[in-house]
N, C-alpha and C. Protein backbone atom coordinates (compact mmCIF):
# COMPACT_ATOMS: atom_id res chain seq x y z
N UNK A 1 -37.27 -15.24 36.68
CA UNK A 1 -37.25 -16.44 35.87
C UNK A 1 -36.83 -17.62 36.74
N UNK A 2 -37.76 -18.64 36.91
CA UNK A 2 -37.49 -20.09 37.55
C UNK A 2 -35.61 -20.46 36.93
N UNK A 3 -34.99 -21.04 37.47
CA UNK A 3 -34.06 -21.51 36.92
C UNK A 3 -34.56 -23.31 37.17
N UNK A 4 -34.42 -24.24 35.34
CA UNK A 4 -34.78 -25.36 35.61
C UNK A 4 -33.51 -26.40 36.18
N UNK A 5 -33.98 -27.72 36.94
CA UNK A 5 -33.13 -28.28 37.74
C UNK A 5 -32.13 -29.23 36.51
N UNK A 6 -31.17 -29.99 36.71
CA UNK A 6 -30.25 -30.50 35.65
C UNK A 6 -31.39 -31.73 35.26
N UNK A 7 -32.23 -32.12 35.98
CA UNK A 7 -33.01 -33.39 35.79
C UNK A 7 -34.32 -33.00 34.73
N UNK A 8 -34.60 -31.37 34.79
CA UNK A 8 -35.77 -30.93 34.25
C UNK A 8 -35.18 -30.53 32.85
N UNK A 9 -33.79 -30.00 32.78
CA UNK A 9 -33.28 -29.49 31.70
C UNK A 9 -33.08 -30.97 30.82
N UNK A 10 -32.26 -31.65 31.54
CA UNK A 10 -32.61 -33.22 30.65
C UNK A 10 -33.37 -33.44 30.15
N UNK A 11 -34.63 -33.35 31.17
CA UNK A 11 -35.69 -33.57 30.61
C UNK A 11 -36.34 -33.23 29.20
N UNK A 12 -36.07 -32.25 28.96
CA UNK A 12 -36.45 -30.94 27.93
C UNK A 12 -35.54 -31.34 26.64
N UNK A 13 -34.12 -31.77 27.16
CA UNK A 13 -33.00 -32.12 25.88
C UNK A 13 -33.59 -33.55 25.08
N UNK A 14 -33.95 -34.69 26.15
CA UNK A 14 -34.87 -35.64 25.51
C UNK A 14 -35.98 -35.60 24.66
N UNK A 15 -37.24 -34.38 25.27
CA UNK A 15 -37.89 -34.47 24.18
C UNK A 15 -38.06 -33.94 22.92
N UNK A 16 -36.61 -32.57 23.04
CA UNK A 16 -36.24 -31.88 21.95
C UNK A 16 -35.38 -32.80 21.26
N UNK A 17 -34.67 -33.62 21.81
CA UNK A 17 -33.74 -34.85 20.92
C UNK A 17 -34.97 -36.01 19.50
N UNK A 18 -36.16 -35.57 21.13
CA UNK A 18 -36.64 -36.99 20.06
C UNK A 18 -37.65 -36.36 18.94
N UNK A 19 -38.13 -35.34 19.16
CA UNK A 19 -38.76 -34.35 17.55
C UNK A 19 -37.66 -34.43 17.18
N UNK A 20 -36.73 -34.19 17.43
CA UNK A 20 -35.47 -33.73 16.14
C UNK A 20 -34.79 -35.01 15.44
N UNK A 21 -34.72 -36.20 16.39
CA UNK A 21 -34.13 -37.08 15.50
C UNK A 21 -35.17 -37.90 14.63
N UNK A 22 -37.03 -37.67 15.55
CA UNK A 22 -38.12 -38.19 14.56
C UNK A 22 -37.95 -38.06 12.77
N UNK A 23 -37.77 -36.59 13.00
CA UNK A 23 -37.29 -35.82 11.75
C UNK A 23 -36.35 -35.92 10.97
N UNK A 24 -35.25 -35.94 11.45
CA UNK A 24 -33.85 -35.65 11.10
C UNK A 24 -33.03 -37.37 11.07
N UNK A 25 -33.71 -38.50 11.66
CA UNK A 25 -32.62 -39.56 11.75
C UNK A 25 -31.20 -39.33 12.97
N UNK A 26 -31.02 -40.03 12.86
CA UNK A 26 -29.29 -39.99 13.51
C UNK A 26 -28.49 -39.47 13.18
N UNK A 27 -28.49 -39.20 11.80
CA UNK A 27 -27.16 -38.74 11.02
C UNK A 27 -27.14 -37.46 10.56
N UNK A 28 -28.73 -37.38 10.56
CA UNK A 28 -29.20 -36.20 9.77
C UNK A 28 -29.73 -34.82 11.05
N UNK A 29 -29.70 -34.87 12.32
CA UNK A 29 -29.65 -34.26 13.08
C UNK A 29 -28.33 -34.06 14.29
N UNK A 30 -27.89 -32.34 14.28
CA UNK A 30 -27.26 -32.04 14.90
C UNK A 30 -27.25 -31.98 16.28
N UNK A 31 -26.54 -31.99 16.81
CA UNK A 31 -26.63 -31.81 18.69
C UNK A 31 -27.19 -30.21 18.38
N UNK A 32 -26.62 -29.49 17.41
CA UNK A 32 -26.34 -27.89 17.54
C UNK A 32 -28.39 -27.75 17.14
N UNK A 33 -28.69 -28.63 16.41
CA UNK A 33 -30.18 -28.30 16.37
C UNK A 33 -30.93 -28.99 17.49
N UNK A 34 -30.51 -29.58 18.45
CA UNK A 34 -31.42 -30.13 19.79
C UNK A 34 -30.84 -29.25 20.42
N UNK A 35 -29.70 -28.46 21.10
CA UNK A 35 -29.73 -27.69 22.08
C UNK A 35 -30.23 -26.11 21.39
N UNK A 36 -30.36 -25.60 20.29
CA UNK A 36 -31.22 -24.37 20.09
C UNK A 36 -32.64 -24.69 19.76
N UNK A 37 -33.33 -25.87 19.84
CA UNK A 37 -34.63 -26.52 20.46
C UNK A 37 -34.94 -26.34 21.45
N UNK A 38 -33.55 -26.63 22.37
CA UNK A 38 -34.01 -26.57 23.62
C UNK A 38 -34.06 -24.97 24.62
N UNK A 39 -32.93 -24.55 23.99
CA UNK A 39 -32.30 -23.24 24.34
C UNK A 39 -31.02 -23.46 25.01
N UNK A 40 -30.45 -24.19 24.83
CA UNK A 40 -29.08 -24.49 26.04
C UNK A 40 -27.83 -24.06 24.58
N UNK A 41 -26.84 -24.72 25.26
CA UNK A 41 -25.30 -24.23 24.40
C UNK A 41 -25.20 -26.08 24.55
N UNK A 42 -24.34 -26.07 23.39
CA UNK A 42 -23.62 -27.87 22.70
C UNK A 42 -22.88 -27.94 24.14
N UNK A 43 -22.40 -26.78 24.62
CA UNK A 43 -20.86 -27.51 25.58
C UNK A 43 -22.04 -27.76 26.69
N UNK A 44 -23.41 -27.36 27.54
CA UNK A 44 -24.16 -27.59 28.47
C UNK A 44 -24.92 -29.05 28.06
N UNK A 45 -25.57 -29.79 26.96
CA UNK A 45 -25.54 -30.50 26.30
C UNK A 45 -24.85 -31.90 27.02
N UNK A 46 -23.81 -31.56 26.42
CA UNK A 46 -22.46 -32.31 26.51
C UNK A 46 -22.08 -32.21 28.37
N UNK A 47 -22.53 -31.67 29.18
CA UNK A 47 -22.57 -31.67 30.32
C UNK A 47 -23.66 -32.81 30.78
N UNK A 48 -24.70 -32.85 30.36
CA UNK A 48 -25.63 -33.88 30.53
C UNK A 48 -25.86 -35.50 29.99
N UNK A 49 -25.22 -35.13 28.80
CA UNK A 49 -24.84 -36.80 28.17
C UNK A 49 -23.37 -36.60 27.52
N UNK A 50 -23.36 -37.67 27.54
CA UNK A 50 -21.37 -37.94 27.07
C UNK A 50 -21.50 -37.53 25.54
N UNK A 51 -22.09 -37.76 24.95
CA UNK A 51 -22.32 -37.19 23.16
C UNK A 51 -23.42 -37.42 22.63
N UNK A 52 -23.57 -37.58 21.54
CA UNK A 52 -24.61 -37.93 20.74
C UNK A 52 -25.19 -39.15 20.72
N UNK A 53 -24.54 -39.78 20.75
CA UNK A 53 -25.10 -41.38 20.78
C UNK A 53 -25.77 -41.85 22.29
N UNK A 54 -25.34 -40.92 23.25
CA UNK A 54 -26.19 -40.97 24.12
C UNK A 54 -27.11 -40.45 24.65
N UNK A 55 -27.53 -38.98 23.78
CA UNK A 55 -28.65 -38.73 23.86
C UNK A 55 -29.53 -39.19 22.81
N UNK A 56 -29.26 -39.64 21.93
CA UNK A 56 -30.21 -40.62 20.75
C UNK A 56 -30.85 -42.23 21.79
N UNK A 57 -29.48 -42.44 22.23
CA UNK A 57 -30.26 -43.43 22.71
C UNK A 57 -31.20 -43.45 24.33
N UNK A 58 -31.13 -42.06 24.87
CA UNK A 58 -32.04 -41.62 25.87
C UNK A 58 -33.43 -41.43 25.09
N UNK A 59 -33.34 -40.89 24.00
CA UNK A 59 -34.41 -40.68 23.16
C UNK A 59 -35.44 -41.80 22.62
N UNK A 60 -34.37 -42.79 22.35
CA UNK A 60 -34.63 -44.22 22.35
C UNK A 60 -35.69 -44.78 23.24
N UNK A 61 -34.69 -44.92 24.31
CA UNK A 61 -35.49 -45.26 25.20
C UNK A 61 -36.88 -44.66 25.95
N UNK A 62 -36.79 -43.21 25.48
CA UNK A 62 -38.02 -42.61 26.00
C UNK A 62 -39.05 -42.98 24.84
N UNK A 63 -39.02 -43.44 23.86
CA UNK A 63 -39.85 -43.76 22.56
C UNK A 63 -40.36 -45.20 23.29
N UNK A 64 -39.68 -46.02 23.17
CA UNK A 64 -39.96 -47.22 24.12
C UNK A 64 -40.73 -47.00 25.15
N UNK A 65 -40.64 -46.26 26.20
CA UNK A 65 -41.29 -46.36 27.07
C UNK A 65 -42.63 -45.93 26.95
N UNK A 66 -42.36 -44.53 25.96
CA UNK A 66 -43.96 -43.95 25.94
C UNK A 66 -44.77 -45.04 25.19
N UNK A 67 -44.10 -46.07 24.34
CA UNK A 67 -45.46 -47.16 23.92
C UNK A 67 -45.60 -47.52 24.54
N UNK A 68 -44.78 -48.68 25.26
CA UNK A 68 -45.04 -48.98 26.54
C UNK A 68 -46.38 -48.90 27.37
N UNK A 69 -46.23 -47.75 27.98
CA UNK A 69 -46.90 -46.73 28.68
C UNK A 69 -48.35 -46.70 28.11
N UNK A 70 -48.40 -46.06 26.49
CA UNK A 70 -49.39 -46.69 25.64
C UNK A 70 -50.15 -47.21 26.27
N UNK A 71 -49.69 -49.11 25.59
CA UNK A 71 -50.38 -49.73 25.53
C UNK A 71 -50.51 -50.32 27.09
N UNK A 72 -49.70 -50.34 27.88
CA UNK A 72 -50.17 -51.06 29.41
C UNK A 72 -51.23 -49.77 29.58
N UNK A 73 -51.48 -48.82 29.84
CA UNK A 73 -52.75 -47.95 30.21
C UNK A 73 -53.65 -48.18 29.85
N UNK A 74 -54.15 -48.52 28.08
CA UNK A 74 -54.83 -48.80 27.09
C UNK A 74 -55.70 -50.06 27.70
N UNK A 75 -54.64 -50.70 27.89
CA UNK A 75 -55.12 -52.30 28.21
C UNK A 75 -55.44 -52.83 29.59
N UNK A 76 -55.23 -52.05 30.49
CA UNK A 76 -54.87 -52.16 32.33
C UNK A 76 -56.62 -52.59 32.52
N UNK A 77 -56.47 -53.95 33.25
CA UNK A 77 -57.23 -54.84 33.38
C UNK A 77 -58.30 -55.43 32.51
N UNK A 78 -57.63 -55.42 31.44
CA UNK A 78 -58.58 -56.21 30.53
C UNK A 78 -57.35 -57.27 29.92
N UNK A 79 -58.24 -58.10 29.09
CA UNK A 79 -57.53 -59.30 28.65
C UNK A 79 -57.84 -59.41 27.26
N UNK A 80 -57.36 -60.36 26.34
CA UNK A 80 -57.73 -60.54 24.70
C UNK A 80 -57.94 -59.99 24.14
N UNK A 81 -59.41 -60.08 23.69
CA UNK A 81 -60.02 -59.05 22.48
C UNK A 81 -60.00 -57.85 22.87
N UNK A 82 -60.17 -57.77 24.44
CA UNK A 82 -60.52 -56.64 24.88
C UNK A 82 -59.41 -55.17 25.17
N UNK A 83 -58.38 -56.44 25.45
CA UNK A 83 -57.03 -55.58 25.60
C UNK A 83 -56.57 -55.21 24.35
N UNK A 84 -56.77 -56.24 23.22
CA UNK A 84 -56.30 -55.91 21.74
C UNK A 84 -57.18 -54.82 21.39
N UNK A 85 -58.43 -54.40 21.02
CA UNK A 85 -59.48 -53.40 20.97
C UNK A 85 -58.50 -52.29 21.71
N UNK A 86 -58.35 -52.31 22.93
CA UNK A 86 -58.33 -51.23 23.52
C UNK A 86 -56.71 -50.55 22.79
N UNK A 87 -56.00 -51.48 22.75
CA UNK A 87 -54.37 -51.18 22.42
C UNK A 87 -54.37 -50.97 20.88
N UNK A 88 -55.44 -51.59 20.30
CA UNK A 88 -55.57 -50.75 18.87
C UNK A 88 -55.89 -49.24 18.51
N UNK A 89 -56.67 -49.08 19.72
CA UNK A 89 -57.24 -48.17 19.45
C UNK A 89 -56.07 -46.98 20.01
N UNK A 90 -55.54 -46.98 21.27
CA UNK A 90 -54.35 -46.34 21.33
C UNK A 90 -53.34 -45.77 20.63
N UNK A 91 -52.84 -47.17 20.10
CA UNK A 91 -52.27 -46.66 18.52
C UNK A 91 -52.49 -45.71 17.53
N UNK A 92 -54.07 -46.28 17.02
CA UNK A 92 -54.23 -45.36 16.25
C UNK A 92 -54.44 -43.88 16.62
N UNK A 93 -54.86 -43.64 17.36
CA UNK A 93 -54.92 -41.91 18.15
C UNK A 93 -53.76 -41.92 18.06
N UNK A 94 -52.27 -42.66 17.90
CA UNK A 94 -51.04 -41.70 18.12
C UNK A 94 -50.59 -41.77 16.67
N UNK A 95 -51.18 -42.72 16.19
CA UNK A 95 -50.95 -42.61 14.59
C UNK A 95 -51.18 -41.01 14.24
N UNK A 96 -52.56 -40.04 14.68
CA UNK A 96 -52.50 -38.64 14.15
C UNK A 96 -52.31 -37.74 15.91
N UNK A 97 -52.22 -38.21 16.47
CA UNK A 97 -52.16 -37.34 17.74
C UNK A 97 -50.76 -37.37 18.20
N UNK A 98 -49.89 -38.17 17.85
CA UNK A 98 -47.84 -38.29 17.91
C UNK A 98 -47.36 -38.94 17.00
N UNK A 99 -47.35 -38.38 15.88
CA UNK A 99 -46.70 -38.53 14.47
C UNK A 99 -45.12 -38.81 14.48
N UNK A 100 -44.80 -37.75 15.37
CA UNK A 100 -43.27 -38.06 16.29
C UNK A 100 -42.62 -39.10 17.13
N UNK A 101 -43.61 -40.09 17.41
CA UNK A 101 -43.86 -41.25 18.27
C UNK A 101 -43.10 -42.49 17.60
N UNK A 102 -44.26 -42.55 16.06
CA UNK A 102 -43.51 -43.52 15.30
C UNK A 102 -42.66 -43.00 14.07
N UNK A 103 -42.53 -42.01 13.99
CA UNK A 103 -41.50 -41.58 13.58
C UNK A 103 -40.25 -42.03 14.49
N UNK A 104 -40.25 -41.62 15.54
CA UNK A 104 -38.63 -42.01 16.10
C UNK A 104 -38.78 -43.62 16.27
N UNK A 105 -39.68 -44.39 16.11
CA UNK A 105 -39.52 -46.00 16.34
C UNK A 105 -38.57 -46.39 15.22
N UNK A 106 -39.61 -45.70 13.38
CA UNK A 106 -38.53 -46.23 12.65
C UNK A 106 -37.05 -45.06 12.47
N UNK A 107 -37.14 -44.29 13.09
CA UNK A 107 -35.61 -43.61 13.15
C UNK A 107 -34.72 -44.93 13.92
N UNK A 108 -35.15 -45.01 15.19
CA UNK A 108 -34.24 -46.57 16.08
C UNK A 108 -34.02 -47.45 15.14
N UNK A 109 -35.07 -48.03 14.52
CA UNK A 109 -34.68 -49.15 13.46
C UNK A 109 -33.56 -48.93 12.34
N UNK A 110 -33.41 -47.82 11.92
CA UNK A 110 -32.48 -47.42 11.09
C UNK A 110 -30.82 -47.32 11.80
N UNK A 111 -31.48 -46.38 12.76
CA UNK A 111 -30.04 -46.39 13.28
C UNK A 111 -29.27 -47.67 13.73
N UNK A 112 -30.20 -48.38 14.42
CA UNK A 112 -29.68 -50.02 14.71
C UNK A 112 -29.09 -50.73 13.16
N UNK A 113 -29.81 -50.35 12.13
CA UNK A 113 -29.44 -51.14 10.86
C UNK A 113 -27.62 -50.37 10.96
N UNK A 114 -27.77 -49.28 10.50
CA UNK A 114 -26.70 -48.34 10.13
C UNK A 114 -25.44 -48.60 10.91
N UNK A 115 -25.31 -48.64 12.63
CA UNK A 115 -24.80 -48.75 13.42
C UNK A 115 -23.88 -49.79 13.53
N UNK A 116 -25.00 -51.08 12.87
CA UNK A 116 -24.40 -52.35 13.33
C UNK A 116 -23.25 -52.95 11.77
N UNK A 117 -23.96 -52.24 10.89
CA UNK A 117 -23.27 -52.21 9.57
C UNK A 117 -21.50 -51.52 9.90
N UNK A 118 -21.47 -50.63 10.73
CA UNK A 118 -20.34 -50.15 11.20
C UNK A 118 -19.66 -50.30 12.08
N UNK A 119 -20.20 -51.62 12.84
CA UNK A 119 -19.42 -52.52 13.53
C UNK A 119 -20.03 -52.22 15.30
N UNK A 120 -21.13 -51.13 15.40
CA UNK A 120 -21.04 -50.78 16.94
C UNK A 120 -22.55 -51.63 16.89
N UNK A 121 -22.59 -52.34 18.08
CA UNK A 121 -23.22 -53.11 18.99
C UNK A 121 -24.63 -52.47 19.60
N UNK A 122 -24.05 -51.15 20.03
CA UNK A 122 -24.52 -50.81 21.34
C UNK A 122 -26.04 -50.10 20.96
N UNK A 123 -26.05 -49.68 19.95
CA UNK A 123 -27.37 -48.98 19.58
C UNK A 123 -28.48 -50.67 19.54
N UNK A 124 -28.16 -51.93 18.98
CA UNK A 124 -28.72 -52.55 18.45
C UNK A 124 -29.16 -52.64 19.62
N UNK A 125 -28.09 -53.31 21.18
CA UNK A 125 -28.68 -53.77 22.16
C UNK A 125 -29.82 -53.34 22.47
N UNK A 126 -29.71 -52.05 22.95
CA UNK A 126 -30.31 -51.13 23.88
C UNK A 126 -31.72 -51.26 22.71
N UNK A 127 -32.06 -51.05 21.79
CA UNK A 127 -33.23 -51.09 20.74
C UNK A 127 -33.71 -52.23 21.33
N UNK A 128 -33.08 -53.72 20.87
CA UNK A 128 -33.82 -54.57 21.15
C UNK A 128 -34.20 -55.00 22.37
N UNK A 129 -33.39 -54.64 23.05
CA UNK A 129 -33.98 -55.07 24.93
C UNK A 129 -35.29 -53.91 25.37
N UNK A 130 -35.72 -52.85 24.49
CA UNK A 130 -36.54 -51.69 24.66
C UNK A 130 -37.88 -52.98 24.03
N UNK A 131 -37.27 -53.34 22.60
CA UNK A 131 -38.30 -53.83 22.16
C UNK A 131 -39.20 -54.88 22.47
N UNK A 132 -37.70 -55.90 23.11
CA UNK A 132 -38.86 -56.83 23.72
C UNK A 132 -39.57 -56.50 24.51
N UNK A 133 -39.23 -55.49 26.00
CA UNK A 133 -39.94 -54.96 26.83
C UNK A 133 -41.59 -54.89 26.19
N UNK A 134 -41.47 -54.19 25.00
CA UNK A 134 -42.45 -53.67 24.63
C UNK A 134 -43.50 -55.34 24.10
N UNK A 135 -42.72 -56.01 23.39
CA UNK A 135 -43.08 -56.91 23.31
C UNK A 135 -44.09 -57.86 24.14
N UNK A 136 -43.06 -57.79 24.96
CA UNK A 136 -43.85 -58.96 26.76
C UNK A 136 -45.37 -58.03 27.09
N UNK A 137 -44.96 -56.42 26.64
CA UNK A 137 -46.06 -55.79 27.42
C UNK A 137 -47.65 -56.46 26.36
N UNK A 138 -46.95 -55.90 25.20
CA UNK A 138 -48.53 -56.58 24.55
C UNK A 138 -48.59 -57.83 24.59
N UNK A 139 -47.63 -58.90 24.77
CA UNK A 139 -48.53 -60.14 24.87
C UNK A 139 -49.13 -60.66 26.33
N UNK A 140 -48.46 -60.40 26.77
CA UNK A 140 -48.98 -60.29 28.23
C UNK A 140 -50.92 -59.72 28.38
N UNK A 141 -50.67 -58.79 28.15
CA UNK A 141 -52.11 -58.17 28.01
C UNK A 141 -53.04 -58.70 27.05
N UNK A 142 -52.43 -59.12 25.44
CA UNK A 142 -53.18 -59.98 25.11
C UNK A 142 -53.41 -61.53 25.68
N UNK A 143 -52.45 -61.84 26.49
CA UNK A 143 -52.84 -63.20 27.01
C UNK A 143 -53.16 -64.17 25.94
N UNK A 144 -52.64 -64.31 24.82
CA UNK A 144 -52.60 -65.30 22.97
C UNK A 144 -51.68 -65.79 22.99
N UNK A 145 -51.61 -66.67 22.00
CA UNK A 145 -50.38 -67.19 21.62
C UNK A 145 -49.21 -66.25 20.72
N UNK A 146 -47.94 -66.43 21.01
CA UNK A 146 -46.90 -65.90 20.05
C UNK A 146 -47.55 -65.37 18.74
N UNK A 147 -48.24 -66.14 18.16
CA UNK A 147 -48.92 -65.78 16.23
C UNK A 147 -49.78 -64.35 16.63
N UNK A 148 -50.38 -64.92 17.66
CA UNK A 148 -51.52 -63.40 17.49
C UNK A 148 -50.69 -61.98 17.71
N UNK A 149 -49.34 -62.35 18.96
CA UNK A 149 -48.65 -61.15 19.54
C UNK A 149 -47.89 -60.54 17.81
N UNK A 150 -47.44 -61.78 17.52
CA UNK A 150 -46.74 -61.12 15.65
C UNK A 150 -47.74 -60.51 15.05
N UNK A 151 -49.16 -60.82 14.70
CA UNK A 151 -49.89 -60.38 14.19
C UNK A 151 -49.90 -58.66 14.54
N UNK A 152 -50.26 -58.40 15.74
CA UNK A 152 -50.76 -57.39 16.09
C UNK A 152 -49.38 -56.20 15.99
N UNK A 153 -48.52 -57.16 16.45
CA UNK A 153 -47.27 -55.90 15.80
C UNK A 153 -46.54 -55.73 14.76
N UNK A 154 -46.80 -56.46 13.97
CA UNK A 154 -46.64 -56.67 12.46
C UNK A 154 -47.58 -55.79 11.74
N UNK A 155 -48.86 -55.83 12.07
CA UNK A 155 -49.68 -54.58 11.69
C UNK A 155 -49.33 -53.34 12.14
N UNK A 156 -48.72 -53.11 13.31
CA UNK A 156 -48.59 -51.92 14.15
C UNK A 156 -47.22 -51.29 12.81
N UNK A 157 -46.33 -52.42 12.76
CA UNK A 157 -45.08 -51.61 11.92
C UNK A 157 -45.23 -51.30 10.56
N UNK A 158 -46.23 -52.15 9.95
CA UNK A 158 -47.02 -52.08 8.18
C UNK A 158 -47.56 -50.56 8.46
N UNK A 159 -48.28 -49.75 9.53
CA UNK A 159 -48.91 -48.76 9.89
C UNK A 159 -47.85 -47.82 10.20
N UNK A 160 -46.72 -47.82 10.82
CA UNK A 160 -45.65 -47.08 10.84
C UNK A 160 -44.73 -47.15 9.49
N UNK A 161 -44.64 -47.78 9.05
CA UNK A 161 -44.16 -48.17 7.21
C UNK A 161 -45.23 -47.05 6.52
N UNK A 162 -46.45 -47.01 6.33
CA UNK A 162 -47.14 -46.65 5.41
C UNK A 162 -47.85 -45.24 5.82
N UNK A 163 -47.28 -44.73 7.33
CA UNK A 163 -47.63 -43.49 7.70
C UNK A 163 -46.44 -42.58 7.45
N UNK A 164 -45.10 -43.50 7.69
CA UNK A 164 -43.94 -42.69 7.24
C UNK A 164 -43.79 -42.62 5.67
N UNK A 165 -44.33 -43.46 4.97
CA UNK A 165 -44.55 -42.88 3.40
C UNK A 165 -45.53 -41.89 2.99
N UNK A 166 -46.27 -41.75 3.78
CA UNK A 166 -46.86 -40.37 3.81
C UNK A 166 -48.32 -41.32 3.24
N UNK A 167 -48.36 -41.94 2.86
CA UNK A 167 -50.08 -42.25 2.10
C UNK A 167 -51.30 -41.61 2.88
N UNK A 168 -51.72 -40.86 2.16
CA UNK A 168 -53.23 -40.00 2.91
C UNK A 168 -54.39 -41.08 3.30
N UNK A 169 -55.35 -40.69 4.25
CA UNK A 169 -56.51 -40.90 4.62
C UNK A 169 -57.47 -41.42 3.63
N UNK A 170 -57.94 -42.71 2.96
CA UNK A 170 -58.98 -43.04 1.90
C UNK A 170 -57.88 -43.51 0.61
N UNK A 171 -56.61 -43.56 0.92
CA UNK A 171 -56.01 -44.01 -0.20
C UNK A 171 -56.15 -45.30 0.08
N UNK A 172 -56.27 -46.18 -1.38
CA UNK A 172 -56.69 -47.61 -1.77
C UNK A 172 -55.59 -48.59 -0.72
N UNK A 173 -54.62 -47.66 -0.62
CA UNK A 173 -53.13 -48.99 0.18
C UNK A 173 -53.84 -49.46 1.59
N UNK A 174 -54.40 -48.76 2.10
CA UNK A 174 -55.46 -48.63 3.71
C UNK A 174 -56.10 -49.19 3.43
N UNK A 175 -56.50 -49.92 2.77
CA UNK A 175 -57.78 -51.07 2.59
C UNK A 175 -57.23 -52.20 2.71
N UNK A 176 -56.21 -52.89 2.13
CA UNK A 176 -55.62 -54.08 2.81
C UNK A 176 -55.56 -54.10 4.16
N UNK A 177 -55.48 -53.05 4.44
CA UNK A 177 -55.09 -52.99 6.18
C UNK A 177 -56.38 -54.12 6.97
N UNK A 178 -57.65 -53.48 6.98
CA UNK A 178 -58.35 -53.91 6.89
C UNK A 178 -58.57 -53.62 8.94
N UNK A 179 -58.57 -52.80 9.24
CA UNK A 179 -58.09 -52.55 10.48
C UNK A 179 -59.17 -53.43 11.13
N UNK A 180 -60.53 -53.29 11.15
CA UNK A 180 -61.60 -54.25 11.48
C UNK A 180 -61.73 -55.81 11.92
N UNK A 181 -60.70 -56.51 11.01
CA UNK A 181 -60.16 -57.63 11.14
C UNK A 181 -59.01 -57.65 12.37
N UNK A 182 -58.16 -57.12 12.29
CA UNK A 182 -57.19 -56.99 13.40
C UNK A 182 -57.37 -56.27 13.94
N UNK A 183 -57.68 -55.01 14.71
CA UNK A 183 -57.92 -53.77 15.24
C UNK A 183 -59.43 -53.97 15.94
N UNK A 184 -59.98 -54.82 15.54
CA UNK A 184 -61.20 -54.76 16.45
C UNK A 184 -62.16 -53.56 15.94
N UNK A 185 -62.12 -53.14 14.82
CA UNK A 185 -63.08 -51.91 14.46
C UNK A 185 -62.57 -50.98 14.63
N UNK A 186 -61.64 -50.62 15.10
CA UNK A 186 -61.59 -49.46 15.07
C UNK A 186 -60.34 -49.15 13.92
N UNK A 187 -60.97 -47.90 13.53
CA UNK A 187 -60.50 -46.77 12.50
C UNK A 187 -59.37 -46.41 12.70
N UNK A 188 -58.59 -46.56 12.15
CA UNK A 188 -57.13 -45.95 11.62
C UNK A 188 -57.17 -44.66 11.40
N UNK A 189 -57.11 -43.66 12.17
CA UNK A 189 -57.00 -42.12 11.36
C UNK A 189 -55.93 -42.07 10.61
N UNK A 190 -55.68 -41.39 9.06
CA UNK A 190 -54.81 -41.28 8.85
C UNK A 190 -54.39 -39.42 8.61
């Protein structure tokens, strides 16, 4: 049996952190259910991040990055319509291809609400400095003004809103969407 390195086992605790807190929230998932995800023990765990709040927010940040990642690939050398088309279309493939994706976006949002209600700071920061990142990336690539960059992620979170309520494929709420208009044609799987 390979023995994995502390950087690979991390590795593994992150993406078992971030199915589990997709699911589970912050509050509602145990360390004790991410390390028998992963296969490790709470006290090996706890060898790799200082507690919980810091592997949520490694998780965090790996949610961030994989949009990120997303949409700069999606979009890599194109501009406007073309980058918007392409970064729509990204999306939506993770809309049914990583359900877990935006699931943990609005898990962050919650926890930032929850967090800051209880006086700690630190979840909000780290969210919003992820977000703008993410931010600069799509407007940048769209190359628009501020209105269009709101537009397009304002739809992106109405689509994470209405996938985490579960609404099926052909239900009437998906027609406001109107993905064609903003999305460039392309189809929303739901």
């Amino acid at each position: 049996m390979v023995r994995m390195s502390a950087a690979e086992r991390r590795e593994s605790i992150i993406r078992a952190a971030s199915a589990e807190f997709a699911r589970g929230g912050y509050h509602g998932t145990s360390t004790e259910a991410i390390a028998k995800r992963v296969g490790v023990s709470q006290p090996y765990l706890f060898r790799l991040f200082p507690g919980k709040k810091a592997i949520f927010l490694a998780a965090a940040e790996r949610c961030v990055e994989d949009t990120i990642r997303m949409f700069a690939e999606a979009s890599e050398g194109l501009e406007g319509e073309e980058a918007l088309h392409a970064m729509a279309n990204a999306y939506a493939r993770a809309v049914t291809e990583r359900p877990e994706l935006l699931m943990m976006q609005m898990q962050m949002y919650l926890a930032v609400a929850a967090a800051e209600q209880e006086g700690d700071q630190e979840f909000g920061a780290t969210v919003r400095a992820g977000w703008l990142r993410l931010w600069d990336t799509v407007h940048l690539a769209l190359g628009v003004d501020v209105k269009e960059t709101t537009a397009f992620m304002a739809h992106g979170m109405l689509i994470n809103c209405l996938s985490a309520m579960g609404f099926p494929s052909g239900h009437r709420i998906w027609e406001g969407l109107d993905p064609s208009a903003r999305f460039g044609g392309s189809a929303v799987s739901r």
